[in-house]
Protein backbone atom coordinates (compact mmCIF):
# COMPACT_ATOMS: atom_id res chain seq x y z
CA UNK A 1 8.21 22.13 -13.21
CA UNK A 2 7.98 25.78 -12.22
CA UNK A 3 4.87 26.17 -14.09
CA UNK A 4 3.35 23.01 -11.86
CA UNK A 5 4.61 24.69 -8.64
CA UNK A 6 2.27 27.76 -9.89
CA UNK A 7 -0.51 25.58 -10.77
CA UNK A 8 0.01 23.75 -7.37
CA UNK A 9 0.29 26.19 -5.13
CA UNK A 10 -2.83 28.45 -6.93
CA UNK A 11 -5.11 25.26 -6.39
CA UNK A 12 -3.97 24.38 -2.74
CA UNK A 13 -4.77 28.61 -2.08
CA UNK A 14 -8.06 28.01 -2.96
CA UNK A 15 -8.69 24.85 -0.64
CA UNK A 16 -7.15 26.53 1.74
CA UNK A 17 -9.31 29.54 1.23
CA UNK A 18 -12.50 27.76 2.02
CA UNK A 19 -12.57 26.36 6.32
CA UNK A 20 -14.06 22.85 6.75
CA UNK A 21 -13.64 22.34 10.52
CA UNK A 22 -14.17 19.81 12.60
CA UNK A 23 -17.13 20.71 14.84
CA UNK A 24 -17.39 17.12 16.49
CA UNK A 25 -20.33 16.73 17.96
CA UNK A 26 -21.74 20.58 19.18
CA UNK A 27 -24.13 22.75 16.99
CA UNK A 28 -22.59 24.38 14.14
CA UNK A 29 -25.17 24.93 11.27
CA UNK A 30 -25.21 28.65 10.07
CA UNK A 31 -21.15 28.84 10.45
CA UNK A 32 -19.47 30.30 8.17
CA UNK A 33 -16.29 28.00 9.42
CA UNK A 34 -17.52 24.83 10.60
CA UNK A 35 -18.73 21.70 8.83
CA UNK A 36 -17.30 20.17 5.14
CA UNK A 37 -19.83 21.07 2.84
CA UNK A 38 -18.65 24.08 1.27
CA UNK A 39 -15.63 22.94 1.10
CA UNK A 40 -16.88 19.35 -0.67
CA UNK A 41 -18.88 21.80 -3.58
CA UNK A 42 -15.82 23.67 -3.94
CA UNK A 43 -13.85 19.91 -4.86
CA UNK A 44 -16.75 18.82 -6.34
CA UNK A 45 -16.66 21.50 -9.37
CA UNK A 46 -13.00 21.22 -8.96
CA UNK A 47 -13.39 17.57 -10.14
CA UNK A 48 -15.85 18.17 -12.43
CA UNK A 49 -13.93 20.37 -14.56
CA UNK A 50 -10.86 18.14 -14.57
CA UNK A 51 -13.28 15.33 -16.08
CA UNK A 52 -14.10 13.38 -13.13
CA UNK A 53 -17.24 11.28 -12.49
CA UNK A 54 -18.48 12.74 -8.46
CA UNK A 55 -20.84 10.95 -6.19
CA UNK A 56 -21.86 13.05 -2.62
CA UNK A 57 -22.30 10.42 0.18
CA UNK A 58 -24.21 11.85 2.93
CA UNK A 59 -22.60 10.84 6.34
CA UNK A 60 -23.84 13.84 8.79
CA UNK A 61 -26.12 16.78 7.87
CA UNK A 62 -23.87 19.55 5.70
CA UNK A 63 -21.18 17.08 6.19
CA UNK A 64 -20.93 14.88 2.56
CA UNK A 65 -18.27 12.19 1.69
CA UNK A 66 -17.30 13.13 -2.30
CA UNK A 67 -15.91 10.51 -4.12
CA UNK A 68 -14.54 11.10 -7.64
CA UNK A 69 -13.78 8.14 -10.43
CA UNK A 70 -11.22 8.72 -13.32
CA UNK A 71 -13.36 5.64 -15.12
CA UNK A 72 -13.96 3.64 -16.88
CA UNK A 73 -13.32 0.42 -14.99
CA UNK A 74 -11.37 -2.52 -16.79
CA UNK A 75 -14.21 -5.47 -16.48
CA UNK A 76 -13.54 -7.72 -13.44
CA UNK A 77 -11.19 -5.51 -11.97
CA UNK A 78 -11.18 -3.54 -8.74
CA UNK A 79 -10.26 0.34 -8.71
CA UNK A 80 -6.96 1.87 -7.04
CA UNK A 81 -8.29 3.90 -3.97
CA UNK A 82 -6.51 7.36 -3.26
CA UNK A 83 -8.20 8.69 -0.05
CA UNK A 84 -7.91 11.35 2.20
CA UNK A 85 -10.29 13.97 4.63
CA UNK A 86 -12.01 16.78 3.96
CA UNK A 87 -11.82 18.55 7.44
CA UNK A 88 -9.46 20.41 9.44
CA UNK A 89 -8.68 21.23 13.34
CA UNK A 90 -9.34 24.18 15.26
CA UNK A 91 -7.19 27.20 13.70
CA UNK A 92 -6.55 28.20 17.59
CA UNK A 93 -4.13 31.73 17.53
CA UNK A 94 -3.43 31.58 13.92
CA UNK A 95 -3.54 34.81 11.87
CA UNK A 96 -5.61 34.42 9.03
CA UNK A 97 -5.98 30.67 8.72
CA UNK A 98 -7.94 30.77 5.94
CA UNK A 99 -6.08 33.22 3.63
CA UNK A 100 -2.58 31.04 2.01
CA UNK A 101 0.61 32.84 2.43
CA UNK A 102 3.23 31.81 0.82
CA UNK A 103 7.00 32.26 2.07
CA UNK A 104 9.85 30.97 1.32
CA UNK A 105 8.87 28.19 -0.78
CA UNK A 106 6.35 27.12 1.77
CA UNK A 107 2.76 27.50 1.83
CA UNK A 108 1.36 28.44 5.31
CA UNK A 109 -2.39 28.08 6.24
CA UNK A 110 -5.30 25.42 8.49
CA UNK A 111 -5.47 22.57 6.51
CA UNK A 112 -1.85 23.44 4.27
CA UNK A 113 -0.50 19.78 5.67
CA UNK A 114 -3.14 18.27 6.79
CA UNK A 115 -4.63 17.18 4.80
CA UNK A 116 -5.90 19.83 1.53
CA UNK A 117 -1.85 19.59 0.33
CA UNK A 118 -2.18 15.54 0.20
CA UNK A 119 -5.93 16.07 -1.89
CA UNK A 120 -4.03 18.85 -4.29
CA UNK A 121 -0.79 16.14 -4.46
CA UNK A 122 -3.11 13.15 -5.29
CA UNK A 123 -5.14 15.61 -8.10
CA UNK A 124 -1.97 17.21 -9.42
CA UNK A 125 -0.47 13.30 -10.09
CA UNK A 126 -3.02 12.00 -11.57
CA UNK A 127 -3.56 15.08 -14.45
CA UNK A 128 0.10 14.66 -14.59
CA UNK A 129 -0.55 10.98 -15.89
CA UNK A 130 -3.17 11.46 -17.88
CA UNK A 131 -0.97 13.64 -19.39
CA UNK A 132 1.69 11.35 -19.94
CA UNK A 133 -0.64 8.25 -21.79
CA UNK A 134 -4.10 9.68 -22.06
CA UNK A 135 -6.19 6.84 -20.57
CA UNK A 136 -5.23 5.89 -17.53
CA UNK A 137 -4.15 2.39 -17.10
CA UNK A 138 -7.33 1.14 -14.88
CA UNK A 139 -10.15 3.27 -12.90
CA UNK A 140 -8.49 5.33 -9.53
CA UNK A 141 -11.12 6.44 -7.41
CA UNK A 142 -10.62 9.43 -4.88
CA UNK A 143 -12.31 9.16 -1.85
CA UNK A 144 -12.92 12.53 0.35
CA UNK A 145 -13.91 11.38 3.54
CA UNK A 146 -15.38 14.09 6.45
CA UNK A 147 -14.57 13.75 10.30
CA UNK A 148 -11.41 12.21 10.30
CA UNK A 149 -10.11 14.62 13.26
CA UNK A 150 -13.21 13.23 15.87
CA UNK A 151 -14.92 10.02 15.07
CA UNK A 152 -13.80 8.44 11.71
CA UNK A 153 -17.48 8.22 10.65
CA UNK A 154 -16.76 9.63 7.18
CA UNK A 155 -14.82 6.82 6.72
CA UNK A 156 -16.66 4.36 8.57
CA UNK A 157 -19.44 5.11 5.90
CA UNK A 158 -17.79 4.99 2.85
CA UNK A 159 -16.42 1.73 3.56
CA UNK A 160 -19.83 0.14 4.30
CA UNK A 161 -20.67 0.93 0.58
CA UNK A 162 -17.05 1.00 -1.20
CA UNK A 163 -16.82 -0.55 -4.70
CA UNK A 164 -14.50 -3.39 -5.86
CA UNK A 165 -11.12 -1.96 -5.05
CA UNK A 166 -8.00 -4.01 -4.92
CA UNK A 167 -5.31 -1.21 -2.75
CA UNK A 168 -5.54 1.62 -0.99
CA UNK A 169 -3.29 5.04 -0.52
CA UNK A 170 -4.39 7.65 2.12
CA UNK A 171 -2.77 10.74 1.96
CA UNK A 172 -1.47 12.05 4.96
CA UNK A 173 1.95 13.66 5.61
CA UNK A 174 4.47 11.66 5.57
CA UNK A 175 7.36 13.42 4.49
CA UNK A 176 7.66 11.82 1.33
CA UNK A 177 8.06 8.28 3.04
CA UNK A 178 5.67 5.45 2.38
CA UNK A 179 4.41 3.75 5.37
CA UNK A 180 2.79 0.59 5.68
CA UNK A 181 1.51 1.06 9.55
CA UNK A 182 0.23 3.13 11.71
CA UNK A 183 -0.28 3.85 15.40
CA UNK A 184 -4.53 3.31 16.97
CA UNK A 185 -5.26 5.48 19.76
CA UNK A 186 -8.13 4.86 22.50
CA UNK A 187 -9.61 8.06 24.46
CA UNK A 188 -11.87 8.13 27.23
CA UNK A 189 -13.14 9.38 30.80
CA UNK A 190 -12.02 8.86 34.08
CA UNK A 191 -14.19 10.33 37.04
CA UNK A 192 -13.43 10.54 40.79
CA UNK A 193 -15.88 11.53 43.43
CA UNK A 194 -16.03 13.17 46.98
CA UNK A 195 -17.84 15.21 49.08
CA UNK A 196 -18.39 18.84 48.81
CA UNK A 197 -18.14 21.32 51.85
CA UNK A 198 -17.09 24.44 52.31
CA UNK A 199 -13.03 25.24 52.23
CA UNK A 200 -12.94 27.01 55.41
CA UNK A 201 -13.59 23.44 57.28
CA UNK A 202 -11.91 21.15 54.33
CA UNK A 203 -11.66 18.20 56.40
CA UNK A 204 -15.81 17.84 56.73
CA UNK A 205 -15.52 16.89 52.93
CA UNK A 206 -13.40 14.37 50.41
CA UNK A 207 -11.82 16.35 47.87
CA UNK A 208 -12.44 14.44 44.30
CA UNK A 209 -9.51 16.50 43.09
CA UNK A 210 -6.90 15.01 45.68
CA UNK A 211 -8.08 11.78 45.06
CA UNK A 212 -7.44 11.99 41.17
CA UNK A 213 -4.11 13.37 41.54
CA UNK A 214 -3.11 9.86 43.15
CA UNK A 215 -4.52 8.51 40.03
CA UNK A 216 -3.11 11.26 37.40
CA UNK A 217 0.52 10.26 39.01
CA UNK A 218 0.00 6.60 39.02
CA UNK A 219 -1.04 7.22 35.11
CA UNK A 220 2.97 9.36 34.95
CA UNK A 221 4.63 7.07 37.27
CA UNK A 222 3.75 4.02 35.60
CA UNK A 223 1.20 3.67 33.09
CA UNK A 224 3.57 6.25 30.89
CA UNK A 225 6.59 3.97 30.99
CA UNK A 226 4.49 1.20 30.65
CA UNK A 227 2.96 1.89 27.62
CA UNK A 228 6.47 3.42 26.41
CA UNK A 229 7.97 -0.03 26.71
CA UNK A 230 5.53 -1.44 24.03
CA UNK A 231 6.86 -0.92 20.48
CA UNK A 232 6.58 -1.62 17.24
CA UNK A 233 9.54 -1.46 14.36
CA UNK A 234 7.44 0.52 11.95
CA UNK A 235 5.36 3.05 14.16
CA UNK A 236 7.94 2.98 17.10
CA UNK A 237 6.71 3.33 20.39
CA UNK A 238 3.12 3.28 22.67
CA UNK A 239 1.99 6.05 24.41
CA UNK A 240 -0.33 7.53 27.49
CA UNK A 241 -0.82 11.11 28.10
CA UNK A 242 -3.84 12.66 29.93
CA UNK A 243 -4.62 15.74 28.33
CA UNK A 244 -8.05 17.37 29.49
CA UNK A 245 -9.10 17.66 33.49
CA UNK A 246 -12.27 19.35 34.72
CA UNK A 247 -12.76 19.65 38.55
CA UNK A 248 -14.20 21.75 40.92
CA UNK A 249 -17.41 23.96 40.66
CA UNK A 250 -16.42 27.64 42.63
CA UNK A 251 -13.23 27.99 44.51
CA UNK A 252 -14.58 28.19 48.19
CA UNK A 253 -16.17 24.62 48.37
CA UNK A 254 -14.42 21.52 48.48
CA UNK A 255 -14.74 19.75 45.03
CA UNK A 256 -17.26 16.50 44.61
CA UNK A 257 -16.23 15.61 41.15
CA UNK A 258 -13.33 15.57 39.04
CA UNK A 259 -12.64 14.34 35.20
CA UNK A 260 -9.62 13.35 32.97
CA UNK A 261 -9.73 12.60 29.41
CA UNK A 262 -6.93 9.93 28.89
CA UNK A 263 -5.45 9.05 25.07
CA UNK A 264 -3.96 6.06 24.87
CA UNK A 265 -1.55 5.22 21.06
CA UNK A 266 -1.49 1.87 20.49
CA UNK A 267 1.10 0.51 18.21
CA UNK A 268 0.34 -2.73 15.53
CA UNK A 269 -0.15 -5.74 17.42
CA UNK A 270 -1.84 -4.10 20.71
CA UNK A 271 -5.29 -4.76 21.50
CA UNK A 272 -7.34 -1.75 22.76
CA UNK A 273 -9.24 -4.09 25.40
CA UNK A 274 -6.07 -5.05 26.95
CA UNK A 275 -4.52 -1.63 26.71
CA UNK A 276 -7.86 -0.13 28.68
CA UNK A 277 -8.14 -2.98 31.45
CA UNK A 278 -4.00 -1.97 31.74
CA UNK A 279 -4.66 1.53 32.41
CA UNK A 280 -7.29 0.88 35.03
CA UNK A 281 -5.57 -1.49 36.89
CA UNK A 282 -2.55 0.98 36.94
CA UNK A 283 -4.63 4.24 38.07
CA UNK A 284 -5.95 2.10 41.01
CA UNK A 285 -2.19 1.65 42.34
CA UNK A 286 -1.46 2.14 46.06
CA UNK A 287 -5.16 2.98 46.36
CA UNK A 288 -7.39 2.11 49.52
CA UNK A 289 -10.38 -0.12 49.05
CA UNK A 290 -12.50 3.24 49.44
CA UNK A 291 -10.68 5.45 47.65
CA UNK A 292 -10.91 2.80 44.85
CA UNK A 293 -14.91 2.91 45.07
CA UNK A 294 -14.53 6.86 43.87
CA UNK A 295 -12.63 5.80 41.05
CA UNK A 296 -14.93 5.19 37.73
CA UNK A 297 -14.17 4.56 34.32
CA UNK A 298 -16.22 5.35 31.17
CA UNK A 299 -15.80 3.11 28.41
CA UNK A 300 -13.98 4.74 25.58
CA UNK A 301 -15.57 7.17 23.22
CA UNK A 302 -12.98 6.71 20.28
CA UNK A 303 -11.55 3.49 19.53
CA UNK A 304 -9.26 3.38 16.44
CA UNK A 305 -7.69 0.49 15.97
CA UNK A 306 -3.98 0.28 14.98
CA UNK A 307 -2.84 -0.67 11.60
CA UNK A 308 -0.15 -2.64 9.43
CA UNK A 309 -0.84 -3.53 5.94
CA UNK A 310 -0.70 -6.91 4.61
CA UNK A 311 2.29 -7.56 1.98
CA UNK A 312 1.59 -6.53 -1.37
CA UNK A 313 4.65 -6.44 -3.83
CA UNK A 314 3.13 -5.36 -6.69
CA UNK A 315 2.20 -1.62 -5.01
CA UNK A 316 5.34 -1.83 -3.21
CA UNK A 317 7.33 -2.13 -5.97
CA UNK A 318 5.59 0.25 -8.42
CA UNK A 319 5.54 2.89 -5.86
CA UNK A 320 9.59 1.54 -4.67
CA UNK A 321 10.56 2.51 -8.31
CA UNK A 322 8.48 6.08 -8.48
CA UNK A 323 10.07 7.39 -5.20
CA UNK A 324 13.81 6.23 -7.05
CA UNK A 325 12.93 7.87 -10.05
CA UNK A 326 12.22 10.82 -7.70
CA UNK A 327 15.43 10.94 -5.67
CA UNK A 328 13.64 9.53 -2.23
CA UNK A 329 13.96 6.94 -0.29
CA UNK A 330 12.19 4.02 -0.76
CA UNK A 331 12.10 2.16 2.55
CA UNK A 332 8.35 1.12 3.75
CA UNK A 333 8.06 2.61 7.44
CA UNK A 334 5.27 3.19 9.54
CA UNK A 335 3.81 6.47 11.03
CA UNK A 336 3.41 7.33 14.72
CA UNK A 337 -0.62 9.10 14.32
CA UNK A 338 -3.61 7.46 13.37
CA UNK A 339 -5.61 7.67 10.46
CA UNK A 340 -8.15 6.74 8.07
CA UNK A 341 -5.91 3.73 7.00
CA UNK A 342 -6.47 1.68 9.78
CA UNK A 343 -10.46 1.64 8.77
CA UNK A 344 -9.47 1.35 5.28
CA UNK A 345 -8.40 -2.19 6.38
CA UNK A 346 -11.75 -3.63 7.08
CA UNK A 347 -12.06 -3.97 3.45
CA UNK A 348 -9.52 -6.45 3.45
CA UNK A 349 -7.13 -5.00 0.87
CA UNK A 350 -3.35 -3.39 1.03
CA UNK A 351 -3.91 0.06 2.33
CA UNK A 352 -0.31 2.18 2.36
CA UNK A 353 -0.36 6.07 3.89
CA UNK A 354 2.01 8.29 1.69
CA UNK A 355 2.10 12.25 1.25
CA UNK A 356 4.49 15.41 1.57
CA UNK A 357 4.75 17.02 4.99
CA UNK A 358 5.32 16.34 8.13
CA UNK A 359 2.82 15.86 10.77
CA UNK A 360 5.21 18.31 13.09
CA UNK A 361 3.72 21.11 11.00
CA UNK A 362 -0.34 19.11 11.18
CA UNK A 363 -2.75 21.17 13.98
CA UNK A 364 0.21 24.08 14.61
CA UNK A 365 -0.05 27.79 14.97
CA UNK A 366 2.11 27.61 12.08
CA UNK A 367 1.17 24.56 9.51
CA UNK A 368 2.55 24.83 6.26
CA UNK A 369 3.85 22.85 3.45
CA UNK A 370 6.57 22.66 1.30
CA UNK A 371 6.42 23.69 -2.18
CA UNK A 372 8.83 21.28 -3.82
CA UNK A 373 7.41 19.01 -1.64
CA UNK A 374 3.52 18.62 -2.92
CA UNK A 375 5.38 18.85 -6.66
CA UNK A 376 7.58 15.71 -6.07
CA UNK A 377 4.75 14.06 -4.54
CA UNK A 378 2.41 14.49 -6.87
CA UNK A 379 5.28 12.92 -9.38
CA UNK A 380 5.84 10.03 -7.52
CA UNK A 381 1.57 9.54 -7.90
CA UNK A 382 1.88 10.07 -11.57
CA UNK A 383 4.77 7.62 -11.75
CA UNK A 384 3.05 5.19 -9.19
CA UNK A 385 -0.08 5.25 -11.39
CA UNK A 386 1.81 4.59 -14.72
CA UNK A 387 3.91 2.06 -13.16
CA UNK A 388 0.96 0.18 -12.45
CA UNK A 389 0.46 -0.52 -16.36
């Protein structure tokens, strides 16, 4: 085992080594930082080495899908999917976010968690089962998917032109726990206006900013509890939170416009439509009739549907009895993020979210991983896999 921990932790350096962020939707070509494809040729040769079939699927320009096949396929049968996403968040105030350190048995670094750890757990288990029998019981496929931290369209793509596959894992952290569920989230714009004039006579104007702070504190007051008190037993609870706000234009003139970006988690069994019209009619609260014609919407720019897998005992047992082997527990949960899994779905097969880490650690000043952690999950893969005989 200590000579997989070295092996581990000397691959997940190098991912780490190479940045793949996120640059959503703003010019980036000629970064040295931004954008997947270096870090897709770096898993690419990675995979080729280790004897894998690769396939590039452009999604964006300099921003590939890879997707890497064990083969061959039984005939008739579908593959096992193991999928996860190529690029990472901001690195914010992080020292050296591209440069692994590794302390105390953990392994610090932009992407450590989420999600380069789950791609060197998912590699690490299936070399381990090779290993073990030589050929692998049936074709696994590995799917690297780009912009899962904006606007899901690496995903989005490869399922348009997936092969036969009969299940689904996405790695994601998960502290060892398999989940069966997970949370959707909605995100979009709402816009008050006024009329400008100059602060020394404020009362000639209609400050947009007032009149959104009647509609930020209907959106506390209520829509937060509101959403709060819709639940789920797997992903727990709803949420609302507004988290971006843009007003004003210099600071001696009465402000015409303001914005708020508003993220809504939905939980399994919560439509987004209803969740939306909910929020509006909440922000309009204990508004007059014209303050309520300043008050616009945008539809939403993300929509990501919530998720819970349909019942497949087969993968739940096989993967029940490689998290026993492994000393963890084996109860199916759900997570509270979102993620590629819920997408996954629209190919109507069982898609289950498992990997070490915990998303506390994802998109922090301080993400790491666990050591022992990425080694027993990348045991419970190989046992998974082999269970699946």
């Amino acid at each position: 085992m200590e000579r997989i921990e070295e092996k581990m932790v000397e691959m997940l350096s190098g991912l780490l080594a190479i940045p793949s962020i996120n640059p959503g939707d703003d010019p980036w070509e000629g970064s040295d930082f931004y954008g997947e494809g270096p870090y897709v040729e770096h898993v690419e040769r990675l995979g080729i080495e280790l004897g894998y079939s690769v396939r590039r699927q452009e999604v964006l320009p300099g921003r590939p899908n890879l997707i890497l096949s064990t083969g061959p396929k039984r005939a008739g049968e579908g593959s096992l999917l193991f999928q996860t996403h190529s690029d990472v968040v901001e690195p914010g105030n992080m020292a050296q976010p591209f440069r692994a350190r590794v302390e105390k048995g953990r392994i610090y670094g932009r992407g450590s968690c989420d999600a380069k750890g789950q791609l060197c757990a998912m590699l690490f288990g299936i070399e381990l089962a090779r290993e073990a029998v030589g050929e692998l019981p049936r074709e696994i496929l590995m799917a690297l998917c780009c912009d899962e931290e904006h606007k899901h369209r690496g995903v989005d793509a490869f399922v348009t032109d997936a092969p036969k596959i009969y299940a689904a894992v996405v790695g994601e952290p998960t502290e060892l726990c398999l989940a069966a569920g997970c949370k959707g989230s909605i995100r979009f714009v709402i816009r008050t206006t006024g009329v400008t004039a100059h602060t020394s006579r404020p009362e000639a104007g209609k400050n947009a900013i007032y009149l959104m702070a009647k509609v930020i504190s209907n959106l506390e007051q209520t829509g937060v509890p509101y959403m709060g008190g819709r639940t789920d037993e797997l992903c727990g609870r709803a949420s609302l939170a507004v988290s971006l706000i843009q007003g004003g234009s210099c600071v001696n003139a009465v402000p015409d416009a303001c914005a708020i970006h508003v993220d809504v988690r939905l939980v399994p069994g919560m439509a987004w439509r209803e969740a939306y019209e909910d929020v509006k009619r909440i922000a309009r609260l204990g508004l007059s009739e014209e303050e309520i014609e300043h008050v616009f919407f945008e539809e939403p720019y993300l929509v990501d549907p919530s998720y819970r897998s349909r019942k497949a005992p087969v993968i739940e047992e096989a993967m029940g009895e490689a998290l026993r082997k492994n000393h963890l527990r084996d109860t199916l949960g759900g997570v509270s993020f979102g993620c590629d899994a819920s997408k996954l779905a629209r190919l109507d097969v069982p898609v289950y979210i498992f990997g070490p880490g915990s998303i506390r650690q994802a998109h922090t000043e301080e993400e790491f991983i666990s050591v022992d952690e990425l080694c027993q999950a990348a045991c419970v893969y190989r046992d998974f896999i082999l269970n699946l005989e």
